[in-house]
Each structure stands twice: as C-alpha cells, then as structure tokens.
C-alpha atoms as a PDB file:
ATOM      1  CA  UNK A   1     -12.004  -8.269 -10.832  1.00  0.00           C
ATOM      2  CA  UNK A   2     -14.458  -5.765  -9.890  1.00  0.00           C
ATOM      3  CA  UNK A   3     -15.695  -2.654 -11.435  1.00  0.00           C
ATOM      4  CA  UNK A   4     -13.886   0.598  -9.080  1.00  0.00           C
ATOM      5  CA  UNK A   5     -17.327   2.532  -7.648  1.00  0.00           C
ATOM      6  CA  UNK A   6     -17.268   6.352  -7.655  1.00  0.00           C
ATOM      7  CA  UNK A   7     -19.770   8.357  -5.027  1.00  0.00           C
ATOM      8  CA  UNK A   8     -20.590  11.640  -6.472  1.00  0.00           C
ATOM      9  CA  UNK A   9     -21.631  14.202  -3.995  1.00  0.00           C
ATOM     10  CA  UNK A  10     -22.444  17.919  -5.139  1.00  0.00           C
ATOM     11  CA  UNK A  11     -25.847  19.436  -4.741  1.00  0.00           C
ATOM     12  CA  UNK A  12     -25.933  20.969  -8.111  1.00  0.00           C
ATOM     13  CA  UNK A  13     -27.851  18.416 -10.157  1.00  0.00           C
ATOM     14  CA  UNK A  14     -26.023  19.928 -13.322  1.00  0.00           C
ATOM     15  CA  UNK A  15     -22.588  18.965 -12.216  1.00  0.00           C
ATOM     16  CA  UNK A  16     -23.546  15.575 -10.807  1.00  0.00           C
ATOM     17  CA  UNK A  17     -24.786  14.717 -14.180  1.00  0.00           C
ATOM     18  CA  UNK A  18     -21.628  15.904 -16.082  1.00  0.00           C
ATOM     19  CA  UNK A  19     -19.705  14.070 -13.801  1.00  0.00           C
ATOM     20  CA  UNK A  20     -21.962  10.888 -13.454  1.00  0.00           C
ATOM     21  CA  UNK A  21     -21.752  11.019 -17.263  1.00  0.00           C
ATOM     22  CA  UNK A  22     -18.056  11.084 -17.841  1.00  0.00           C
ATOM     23  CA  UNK A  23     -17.564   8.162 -14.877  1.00  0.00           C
ATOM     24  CA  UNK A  24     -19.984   5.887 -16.717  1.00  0.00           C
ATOM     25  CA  UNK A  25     -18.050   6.230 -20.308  1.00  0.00           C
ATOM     26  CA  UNK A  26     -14.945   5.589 -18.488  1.00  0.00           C
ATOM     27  CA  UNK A  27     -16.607   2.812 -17.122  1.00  0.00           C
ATOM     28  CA  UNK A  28     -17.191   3.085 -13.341  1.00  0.00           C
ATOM     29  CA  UNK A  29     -20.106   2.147 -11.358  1.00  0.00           C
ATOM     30  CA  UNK A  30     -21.066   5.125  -9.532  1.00  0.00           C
ATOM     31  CA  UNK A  31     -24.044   6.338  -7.404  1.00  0.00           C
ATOM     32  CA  UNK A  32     -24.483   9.985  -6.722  1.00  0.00           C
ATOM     33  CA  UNK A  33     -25.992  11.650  -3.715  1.00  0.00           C
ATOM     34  CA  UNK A  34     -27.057  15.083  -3.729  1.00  0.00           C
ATOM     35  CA  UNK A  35     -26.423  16.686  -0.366  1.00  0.00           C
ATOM     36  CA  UNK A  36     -23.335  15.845   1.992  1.00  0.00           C
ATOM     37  CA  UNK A  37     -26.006  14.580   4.337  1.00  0.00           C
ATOM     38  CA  UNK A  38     -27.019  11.863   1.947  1.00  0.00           C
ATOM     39  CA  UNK A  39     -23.317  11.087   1.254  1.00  0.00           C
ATOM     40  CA  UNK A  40     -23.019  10.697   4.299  1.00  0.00           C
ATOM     41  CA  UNK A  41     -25.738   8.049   4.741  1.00  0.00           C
ATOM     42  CA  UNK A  42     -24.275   6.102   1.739  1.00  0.00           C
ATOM     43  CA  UNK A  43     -20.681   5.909   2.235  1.00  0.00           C
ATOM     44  CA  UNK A  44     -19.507   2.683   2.825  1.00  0.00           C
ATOM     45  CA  UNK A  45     -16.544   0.084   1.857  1.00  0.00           C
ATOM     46  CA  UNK A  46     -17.683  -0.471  -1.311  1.00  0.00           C
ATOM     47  CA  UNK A  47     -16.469   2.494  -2.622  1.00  0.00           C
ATOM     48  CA  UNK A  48     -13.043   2.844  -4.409  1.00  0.00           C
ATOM     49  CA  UNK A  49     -13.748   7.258  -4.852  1.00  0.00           C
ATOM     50  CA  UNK A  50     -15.389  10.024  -3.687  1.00  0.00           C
ATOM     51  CA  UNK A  51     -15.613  12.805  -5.840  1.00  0.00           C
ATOM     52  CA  UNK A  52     -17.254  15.409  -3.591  1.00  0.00           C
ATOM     53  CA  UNK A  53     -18.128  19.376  -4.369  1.00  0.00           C
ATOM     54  CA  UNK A  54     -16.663  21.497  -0.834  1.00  0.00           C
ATOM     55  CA  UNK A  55     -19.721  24.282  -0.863  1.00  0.00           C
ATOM     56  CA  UNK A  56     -22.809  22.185   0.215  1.00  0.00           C
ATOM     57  CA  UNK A  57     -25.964  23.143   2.976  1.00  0.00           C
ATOM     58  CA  UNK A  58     -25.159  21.846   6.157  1.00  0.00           C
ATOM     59  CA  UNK A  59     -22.424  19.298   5.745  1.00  0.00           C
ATOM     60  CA  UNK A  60     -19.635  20.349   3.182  1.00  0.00           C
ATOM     61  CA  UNK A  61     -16.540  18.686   1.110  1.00  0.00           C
ATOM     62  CA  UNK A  62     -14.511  18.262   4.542  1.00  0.00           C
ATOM     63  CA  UNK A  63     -16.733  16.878   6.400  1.00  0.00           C
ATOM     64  CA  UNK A  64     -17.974  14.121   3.694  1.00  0.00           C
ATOM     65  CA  UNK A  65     -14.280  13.193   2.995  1.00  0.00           C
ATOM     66  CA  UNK A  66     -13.311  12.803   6.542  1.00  0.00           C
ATOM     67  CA  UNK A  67     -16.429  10.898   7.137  1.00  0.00           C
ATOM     68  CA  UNK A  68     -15.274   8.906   4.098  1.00  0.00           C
ATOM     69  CA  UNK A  69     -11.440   8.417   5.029  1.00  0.00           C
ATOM     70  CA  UNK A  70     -13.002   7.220   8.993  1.00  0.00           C
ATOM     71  CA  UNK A  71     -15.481   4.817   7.080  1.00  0.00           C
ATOM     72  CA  UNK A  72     -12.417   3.248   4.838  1.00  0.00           C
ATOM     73  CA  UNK A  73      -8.866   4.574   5.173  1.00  0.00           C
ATOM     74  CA  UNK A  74      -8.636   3.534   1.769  1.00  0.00           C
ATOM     75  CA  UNK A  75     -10.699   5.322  -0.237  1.00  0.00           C
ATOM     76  CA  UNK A  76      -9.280   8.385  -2.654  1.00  0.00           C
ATOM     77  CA  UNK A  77     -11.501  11.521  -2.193  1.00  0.00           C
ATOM     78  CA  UNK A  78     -11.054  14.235  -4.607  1.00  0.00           C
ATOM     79  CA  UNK A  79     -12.528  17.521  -4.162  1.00  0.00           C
ATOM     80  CA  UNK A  80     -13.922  19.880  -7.118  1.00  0.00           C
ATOM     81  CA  UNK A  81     -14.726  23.184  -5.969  1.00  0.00           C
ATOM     82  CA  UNK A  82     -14.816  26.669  -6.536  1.00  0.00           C
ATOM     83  CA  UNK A  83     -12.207  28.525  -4.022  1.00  0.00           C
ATOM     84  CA  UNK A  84     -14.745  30.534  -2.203  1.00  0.00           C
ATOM     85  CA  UNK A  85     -14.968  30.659   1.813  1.00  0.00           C
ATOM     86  CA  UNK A  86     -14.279  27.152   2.955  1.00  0.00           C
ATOM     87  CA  UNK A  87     -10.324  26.043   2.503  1.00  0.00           C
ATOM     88  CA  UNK A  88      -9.813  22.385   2.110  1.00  0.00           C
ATOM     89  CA  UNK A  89      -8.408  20.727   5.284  1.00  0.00           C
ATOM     90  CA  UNK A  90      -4.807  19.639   4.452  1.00  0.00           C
ATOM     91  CA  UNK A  91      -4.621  16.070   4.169  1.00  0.00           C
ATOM     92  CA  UNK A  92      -8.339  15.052   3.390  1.00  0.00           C
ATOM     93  CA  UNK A  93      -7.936  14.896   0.016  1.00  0.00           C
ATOM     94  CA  UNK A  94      -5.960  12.910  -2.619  1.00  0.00           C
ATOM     95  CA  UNK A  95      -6.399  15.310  -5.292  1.00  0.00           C
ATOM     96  CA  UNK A  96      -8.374  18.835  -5.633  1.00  0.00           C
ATOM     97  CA  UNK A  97      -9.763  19.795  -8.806  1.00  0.00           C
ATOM     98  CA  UNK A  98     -10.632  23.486  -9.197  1.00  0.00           C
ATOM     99  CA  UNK A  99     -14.285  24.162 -10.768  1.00  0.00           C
ATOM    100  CA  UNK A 100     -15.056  25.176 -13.832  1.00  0.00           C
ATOM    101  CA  UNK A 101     -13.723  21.337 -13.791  1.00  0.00           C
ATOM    102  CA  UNK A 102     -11.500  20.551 -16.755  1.00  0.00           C
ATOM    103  CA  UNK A 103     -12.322  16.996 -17.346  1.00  0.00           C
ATOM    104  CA  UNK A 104      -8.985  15.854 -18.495  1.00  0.00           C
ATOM    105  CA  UNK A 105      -7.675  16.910 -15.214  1.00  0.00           C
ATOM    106  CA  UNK A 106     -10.752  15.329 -13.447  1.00  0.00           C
ATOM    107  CA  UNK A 107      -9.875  12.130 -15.346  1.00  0.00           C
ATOM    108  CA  UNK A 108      -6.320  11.844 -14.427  1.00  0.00           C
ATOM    109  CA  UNK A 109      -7.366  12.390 -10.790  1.00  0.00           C
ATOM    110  CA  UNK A 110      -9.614   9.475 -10.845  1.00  0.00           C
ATOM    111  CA  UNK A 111      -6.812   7.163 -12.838  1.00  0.00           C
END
C-alpha cells in the first residue's frame, strides 16, 4: 500500500514549512505549492489531502478546494485559516482548522 500524499497550499512560507514538517514526521508524502494558482496547476488524483490556507492573492481556500473536489471527488480538503473576510463555502471542506493552528487538532483532521 501506498504512502497517503498531502498538497499544502498557503502563501506564507512560514506556515507551509510548519506544516510540511509535521506531515513528513507523521509520514506523508507531501508537495507544497505556494499560491492557490500553483495549487491549482498541481492538483491531481494522486492526492489523498489538501490542506489549503483560505486568504491567498488571486485564487483563495474555496476556490482551490472546489477545484480539488471537481479534479477527484475523493479527496479530503481541510482548511486552516484565520476568520477574516472570506467565509468558507459550506460543504467544500471536510474539516476547518482555525489558525493559530493547534497541531493536535490539525493532526486529527488529517487521521
């Protein structure tokens, strides 16, 4: 059986390496993209998760995980963000993590 594969997709380099860090001692492949534009590019069926930030330039957490759930109805999306502006759209996502991400929480979401 094959390793799951995570996507990370926030444009703050900081958080994508927490994240990518705490996915590859759990074990995951992952690949990280830093813009929802380059997510968007890189989605594909190989992916098990996307673990996407909402607030991005141009192409936020919605449109990423609804790119994602068209690409492979499959796939689990999980959202970490900070409530700000944009809402989550109801049903996009499998499991929304609030930022400053506790990564016990983030863990059990990706479980």
């Amino acid at each position: 059986m094959s390793k799951r594969k995570i996507l990370i997709v926030d444009d703050d380099m900081i958080a994508v390496t927490l994240v990518s860090e705490l996915v590859k001692r759990l074990g995951f492949d992952f690949r990280c993209a830093l813009s929802g534009e380059e997510a968007m590019q890189i989605i594909d069926n190989s992916f098990d998760t996307v673990i996407t930030d909402m607030h991005m330039f141009k192409i936020n957490g919605n449109d990423v995980a609804r790119h994602a759930k068209e690409v492979n109805s499959f796939i689990r999306v999980i959202l970490c963000y900070a409530p700000l502006h944009t809402e989550p759209e109801t049903g996009l996502f499998d499991c929304i993590v609030e930022k400053p991400v506790d990564f016990s929480e983030l863990i059990n979401a990706i479980a």
